[in-house]
N, C-alpha and C. Protein backbone atom coordinates (compact mmCIF):
# COMPACT_ATOMS: atom_id res chain seq x y z
N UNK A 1 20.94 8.82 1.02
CA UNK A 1 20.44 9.42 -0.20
C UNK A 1 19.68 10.70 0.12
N UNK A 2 19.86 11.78 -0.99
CA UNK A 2 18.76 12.78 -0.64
C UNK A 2 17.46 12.39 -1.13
N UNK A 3 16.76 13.70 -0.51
CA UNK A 3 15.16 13.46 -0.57
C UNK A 3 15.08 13.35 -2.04
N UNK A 4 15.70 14.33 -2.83
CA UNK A 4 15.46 14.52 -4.88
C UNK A 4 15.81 13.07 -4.81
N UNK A 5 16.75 12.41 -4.66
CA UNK A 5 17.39 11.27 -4.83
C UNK A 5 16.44 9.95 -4.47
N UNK A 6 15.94 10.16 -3.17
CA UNK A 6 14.78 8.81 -2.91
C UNK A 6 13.49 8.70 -4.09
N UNK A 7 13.29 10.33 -4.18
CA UNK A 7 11.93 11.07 -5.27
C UNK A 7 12.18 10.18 -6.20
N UNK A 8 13.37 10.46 -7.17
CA UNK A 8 13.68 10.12 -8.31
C UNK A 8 13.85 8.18 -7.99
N UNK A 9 13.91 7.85 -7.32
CA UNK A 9 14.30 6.02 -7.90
C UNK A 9 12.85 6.00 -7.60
N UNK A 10 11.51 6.41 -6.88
CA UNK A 10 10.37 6.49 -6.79
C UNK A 10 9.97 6.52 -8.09
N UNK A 11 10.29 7.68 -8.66
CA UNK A 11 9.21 7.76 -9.96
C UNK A 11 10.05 6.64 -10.95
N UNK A 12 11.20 6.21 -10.95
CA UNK A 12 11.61 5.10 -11.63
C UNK A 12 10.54 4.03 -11.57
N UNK A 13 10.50 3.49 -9.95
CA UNK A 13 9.91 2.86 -9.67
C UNK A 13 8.25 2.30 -10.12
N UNK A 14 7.50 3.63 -9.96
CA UNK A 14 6.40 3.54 -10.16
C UNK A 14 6.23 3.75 -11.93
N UNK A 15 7.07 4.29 -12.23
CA UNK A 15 6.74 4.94 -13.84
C UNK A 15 7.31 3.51 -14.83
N UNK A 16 7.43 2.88 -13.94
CA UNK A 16 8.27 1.88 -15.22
C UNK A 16 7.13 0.55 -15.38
N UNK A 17 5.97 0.70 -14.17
CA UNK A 17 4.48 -0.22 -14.13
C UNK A 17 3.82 0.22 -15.60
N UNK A 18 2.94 -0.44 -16.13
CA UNK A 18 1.95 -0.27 -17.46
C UNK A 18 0.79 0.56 -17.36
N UNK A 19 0.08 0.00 -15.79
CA UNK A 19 -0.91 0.36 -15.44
C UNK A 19 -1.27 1.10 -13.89
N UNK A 20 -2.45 1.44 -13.81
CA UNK A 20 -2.30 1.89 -12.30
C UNK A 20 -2.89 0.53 -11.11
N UNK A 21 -3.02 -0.54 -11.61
CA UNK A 21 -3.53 -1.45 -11.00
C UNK A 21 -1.95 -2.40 -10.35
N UNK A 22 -1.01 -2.45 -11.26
CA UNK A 22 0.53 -2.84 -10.69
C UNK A 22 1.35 -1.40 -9.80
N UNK A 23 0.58 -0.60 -10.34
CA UNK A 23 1.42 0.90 -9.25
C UNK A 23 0.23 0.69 -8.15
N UNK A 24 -0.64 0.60 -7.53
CA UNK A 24 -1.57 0.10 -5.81
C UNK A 24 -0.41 -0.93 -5.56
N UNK A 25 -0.80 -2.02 -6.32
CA UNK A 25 -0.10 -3.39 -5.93
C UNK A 25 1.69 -2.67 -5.05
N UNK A 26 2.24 -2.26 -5.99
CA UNK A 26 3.71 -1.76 -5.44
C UNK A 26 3.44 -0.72 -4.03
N UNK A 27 2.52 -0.04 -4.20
CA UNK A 27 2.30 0.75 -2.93
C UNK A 27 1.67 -0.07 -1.72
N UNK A 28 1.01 -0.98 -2.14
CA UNK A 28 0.49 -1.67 -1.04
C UNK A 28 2.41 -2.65 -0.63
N UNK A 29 2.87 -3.20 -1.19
CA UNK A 29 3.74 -3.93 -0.84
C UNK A 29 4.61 -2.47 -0.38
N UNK A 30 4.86 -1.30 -0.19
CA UNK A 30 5.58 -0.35 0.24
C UNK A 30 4.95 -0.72 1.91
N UNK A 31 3.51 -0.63 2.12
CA UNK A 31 2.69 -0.56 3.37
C UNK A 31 3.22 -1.53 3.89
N UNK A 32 3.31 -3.20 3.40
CA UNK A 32 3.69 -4.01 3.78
C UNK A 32 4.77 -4.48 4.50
N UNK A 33 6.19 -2.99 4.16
CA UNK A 33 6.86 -3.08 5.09
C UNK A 33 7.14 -2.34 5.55
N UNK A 34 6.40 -1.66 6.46
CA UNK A 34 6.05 -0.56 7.37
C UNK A 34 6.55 -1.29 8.54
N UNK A 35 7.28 -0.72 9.51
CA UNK A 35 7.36 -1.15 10.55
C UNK A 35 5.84 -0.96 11.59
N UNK A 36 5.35 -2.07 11.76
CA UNK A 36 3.71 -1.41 13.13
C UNK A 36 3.77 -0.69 14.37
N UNK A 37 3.34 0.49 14.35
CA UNK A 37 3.64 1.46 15.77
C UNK A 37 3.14 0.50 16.92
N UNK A 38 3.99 0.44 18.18
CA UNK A 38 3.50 0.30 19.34
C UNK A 38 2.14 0.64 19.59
N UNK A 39 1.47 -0.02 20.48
CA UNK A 39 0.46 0.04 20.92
C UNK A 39 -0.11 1.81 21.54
N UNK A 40 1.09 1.84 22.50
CA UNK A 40 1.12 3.11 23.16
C UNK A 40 1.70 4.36 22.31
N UNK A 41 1.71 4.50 21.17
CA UNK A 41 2.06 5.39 20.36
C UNK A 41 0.73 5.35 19.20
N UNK A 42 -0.32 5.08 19.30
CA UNK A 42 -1.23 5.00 18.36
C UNK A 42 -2.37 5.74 19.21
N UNK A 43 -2.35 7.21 19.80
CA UNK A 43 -2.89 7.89 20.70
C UNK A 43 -3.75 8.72 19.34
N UNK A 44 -4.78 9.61 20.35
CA UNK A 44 -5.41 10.42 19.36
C UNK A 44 -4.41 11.66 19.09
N UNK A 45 -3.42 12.22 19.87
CA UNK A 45 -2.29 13.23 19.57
C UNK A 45 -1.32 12.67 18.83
N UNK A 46 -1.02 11.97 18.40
CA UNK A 46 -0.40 11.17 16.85
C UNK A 46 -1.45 10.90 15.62
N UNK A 47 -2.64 10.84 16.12
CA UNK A 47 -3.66 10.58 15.26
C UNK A 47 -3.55 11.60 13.96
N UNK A 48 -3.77 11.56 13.04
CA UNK A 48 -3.87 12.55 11.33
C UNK A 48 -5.57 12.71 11.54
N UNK A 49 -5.94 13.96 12.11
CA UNK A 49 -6.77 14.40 11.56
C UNK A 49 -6.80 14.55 9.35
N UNK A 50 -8.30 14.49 9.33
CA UNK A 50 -8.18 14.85 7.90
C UNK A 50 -8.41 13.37 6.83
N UNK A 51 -8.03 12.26 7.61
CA UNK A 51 -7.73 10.86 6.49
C UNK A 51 -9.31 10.00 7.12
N UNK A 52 -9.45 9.73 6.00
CA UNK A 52 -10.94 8.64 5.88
C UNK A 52 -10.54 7.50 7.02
N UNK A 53 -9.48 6.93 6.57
CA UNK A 53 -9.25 5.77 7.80
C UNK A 53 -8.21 6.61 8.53
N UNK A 54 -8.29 5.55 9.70
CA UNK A 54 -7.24 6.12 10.96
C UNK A 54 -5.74 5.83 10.13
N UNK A 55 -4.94 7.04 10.92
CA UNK A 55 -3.55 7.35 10.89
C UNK A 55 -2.76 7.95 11.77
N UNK A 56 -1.80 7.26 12.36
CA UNK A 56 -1.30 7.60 13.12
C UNK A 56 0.36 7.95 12.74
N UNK A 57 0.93 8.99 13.38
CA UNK A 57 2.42 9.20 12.54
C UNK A 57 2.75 9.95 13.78
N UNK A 58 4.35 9.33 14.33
CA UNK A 58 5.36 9.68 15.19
C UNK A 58 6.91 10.41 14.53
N UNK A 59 7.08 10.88 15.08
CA UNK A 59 8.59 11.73 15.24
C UNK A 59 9.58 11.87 16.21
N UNK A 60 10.69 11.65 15.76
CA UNK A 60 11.85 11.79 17.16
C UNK A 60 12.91 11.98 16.31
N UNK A 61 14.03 12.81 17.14
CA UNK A 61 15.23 13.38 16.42
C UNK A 61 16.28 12.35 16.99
N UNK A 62 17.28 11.63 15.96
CA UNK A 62 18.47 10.98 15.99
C UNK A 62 19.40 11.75 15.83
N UNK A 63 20.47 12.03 16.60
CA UNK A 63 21.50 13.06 16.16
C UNK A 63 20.81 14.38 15.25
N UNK A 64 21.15 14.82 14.49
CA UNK A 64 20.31 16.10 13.91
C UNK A 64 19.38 15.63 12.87
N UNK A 65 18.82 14.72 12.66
CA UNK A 65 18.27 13.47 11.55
C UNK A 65 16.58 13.45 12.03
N UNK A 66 15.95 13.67 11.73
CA UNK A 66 14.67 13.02 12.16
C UNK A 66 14.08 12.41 11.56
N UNK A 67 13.28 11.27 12.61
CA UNK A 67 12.80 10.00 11.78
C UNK A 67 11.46 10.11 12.47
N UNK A 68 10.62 9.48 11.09
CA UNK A 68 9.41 9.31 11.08
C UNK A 68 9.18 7.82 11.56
N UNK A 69 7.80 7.74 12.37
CA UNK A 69 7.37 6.33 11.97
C UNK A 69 5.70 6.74 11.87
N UNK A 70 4.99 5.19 11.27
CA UNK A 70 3.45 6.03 11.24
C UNK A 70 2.75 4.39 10.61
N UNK A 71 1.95 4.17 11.12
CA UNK A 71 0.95 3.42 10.75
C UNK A 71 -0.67 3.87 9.94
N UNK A 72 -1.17 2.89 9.54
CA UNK A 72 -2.96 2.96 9.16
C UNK A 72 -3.77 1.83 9.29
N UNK A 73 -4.73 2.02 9.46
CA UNK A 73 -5.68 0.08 9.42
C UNK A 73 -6.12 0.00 7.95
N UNK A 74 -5.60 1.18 7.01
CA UNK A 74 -6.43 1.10 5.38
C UNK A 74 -5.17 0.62 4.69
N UNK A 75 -4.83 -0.36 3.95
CA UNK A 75 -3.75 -1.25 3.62
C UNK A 75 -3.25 -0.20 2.15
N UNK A 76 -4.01 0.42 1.70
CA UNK A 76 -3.32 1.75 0.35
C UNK A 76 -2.95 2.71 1.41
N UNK A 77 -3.51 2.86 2.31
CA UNK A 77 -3.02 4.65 3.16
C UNK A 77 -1.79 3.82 3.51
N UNK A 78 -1.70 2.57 4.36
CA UNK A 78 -0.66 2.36 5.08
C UNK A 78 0.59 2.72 3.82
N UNK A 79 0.51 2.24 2.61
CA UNK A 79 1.55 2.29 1.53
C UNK A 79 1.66 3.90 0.89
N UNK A 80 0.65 4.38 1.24
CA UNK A 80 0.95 6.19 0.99
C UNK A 80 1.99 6.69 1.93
N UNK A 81 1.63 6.26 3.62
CA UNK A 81 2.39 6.50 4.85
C UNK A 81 3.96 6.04 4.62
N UNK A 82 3.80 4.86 4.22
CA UNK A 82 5.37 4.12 3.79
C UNK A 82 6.00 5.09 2.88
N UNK A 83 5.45 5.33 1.78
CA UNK A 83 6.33 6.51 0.40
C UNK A 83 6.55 7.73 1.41
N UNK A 84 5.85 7.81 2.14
CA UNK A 84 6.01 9.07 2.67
C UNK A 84 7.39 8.96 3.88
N UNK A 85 7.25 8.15 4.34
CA UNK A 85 8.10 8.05 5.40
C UNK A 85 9.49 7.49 4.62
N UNK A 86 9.68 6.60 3.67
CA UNK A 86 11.03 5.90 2.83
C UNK A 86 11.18 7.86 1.97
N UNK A 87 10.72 8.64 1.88
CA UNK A 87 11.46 9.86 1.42
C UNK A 87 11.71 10.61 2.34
N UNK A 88 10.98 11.21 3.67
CA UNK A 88 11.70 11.94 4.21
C UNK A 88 12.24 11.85 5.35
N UNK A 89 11.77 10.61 6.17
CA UNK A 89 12.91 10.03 7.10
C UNK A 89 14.05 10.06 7.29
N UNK A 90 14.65 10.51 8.24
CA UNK A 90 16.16 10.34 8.08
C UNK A 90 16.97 11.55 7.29
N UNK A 91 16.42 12.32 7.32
CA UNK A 91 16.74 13.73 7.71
C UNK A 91 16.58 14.74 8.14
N UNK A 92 17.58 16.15 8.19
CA UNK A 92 17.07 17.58 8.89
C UNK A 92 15.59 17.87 8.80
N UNK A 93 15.47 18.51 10.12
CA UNK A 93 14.10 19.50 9.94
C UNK A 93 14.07 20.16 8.62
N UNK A 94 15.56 20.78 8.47
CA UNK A 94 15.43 22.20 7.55
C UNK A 94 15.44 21.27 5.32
N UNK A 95 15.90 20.10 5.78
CA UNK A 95 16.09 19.37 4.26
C UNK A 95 14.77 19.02 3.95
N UNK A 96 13.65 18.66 5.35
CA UNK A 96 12.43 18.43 5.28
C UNK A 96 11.72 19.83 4.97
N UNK A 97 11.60 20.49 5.55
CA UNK A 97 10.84 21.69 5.13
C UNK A 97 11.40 22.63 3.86
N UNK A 98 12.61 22.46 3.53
CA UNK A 98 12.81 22.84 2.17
C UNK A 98 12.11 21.52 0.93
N UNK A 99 11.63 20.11 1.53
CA UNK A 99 11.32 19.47 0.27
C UNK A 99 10.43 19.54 -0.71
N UNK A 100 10.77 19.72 -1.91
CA UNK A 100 9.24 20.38 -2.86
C UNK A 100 9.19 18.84 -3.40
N UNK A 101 8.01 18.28 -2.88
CA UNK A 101 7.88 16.94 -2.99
C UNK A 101 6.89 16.47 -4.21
N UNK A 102 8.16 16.69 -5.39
CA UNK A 102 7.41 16.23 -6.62
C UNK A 102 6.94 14.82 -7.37
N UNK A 103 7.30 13.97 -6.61
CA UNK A 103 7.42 12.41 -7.25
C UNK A 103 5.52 12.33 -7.00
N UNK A 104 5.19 12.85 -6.30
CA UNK A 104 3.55 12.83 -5.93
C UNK A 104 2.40 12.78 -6.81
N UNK A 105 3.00 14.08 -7.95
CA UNK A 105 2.60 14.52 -9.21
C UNK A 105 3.38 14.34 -10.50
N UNK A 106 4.51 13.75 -9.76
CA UNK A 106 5.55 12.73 -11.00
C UNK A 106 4.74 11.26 -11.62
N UNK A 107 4.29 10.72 -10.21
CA UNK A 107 3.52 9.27 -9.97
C UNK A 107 2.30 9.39 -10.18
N UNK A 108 1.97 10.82 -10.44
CA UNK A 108 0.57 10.69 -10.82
C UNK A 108 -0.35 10.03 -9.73
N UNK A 109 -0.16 10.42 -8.08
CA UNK A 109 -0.50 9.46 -7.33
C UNK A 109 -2.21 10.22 -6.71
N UNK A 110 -2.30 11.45 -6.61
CA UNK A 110 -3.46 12.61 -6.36
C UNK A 110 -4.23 11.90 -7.06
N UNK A 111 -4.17 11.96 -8.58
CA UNK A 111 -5.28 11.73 -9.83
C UNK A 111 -5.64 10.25 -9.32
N UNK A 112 -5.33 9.42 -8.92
CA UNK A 112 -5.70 8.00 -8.63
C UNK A 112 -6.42 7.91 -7.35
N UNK A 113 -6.19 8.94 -6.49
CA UNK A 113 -6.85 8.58 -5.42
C UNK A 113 -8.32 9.40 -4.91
N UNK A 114 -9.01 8.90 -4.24
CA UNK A 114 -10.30 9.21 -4.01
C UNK A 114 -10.28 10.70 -3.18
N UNK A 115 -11.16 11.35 -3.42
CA UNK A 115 -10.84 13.35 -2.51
C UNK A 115 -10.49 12.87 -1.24
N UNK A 116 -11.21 11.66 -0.67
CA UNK A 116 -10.86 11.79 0.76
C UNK A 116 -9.75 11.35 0.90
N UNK A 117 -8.82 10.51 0.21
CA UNK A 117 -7.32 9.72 0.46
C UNK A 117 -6.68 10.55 0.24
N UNK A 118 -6.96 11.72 -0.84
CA UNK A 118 -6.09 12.90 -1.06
C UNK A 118 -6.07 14.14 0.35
N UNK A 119 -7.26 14.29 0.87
CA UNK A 119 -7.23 14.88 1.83
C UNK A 119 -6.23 14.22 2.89
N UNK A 120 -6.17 13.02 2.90
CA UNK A 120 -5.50 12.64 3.92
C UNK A 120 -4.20 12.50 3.68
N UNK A 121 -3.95 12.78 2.28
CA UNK A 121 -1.84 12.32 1.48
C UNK A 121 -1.74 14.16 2.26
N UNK A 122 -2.61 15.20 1.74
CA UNK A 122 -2.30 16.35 2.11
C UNK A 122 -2.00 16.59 3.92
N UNK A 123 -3.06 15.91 4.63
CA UNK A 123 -2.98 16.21 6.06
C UNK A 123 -1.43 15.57 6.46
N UNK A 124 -1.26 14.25 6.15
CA UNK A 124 0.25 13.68 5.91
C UNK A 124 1.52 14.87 6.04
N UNK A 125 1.47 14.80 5.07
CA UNK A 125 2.21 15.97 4.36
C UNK A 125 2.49 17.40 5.48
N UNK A 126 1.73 17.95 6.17
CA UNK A 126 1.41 18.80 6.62
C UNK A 126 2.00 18.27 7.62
N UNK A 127 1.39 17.66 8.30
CA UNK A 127 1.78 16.89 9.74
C UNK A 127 3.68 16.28 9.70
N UNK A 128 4.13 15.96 8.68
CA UNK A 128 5.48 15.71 8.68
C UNK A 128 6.10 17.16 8.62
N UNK A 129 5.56 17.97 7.74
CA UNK A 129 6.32 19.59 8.11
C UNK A 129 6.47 20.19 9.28
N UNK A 130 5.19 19.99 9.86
CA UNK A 130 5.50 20.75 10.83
C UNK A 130 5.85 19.85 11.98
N UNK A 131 5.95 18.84 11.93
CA UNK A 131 7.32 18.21 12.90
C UNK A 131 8.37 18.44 12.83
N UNK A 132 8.69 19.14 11.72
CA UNK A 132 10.18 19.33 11.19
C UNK A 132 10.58 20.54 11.55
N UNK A 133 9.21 21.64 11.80
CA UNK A 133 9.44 23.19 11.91
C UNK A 133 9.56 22.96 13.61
N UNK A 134 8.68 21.58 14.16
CA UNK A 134 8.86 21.94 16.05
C UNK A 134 10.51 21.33 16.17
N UNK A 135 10.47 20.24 15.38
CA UNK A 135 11.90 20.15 15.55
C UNK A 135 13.39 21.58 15.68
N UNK A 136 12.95 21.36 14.68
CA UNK A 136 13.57 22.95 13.98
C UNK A 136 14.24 23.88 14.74
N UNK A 137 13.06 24.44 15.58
CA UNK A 137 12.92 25.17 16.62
C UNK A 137 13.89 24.91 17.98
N UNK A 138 13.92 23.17 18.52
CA UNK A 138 14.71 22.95 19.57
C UNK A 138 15.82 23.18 19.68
């Protein structure tokens, strides 16, 4: 699927809840199936500067595809990390750094969260681009 394409069954997803107390609940069960980073991949150079709780987020290229992985010990960040990683995983550097990643402000997900969780959806964000631009580059 493309990235518009993951976006869009996202905001299905979340937009079809009543409240914002069943849209956490769905994001926390997103966290829930996060795959857990190795021990030895949860370094302070994977670490996300910027997020209230710890975060850690990895990258490696599959054929021309790059995949994310990324953990948190905060059980909502871990399910921010998950949305983040179930959209742009598993593709180009260049499909990643072209993504104008609207389901964010589709889901209304900023306005719900506290300045510092937002600081840290932004550092996210940042940190998956420019894996995509070092990728990019090789």
């Amino acid at each position: 699927m493309s990235i518009n394409e993951l976006q869009d069954e996202i905001i299905e997803e979340f937009t079809s809840m009543d409240d914002w107390m069943s849209r956490y609940e769905l994001l926390v069960d997103y966290g829930k199936g996060l795959q857990p980073l190795p021990d030895e991949e949860r370094t302070e150079q994977n670490r996300i500067d910027g997020c209230q709780s710890s975060v850690w987020l990895t990258a490696h290229m599959e054929g021309d595809k790059l995949i994310f992985a990324g953990e948190s010990d905060a059980i909502l960040v871990r399910g921010i990390v998950a949305l983040l990683i179930h959209v742009l995983s598993g593709h180009t550097p260049q499909e990643i750094i072209d993504a104008n990643l609207y389901f964010i402000d589709a889901i209304q997900l900023q306005a719900h969260l506290s300045p510092t969780r937002t600081n840290g959806l932004v550092a996210m964000l940042k940190q998956m681009k420019l894996y995509a631009l070092a990728y990019k580059e090789k």
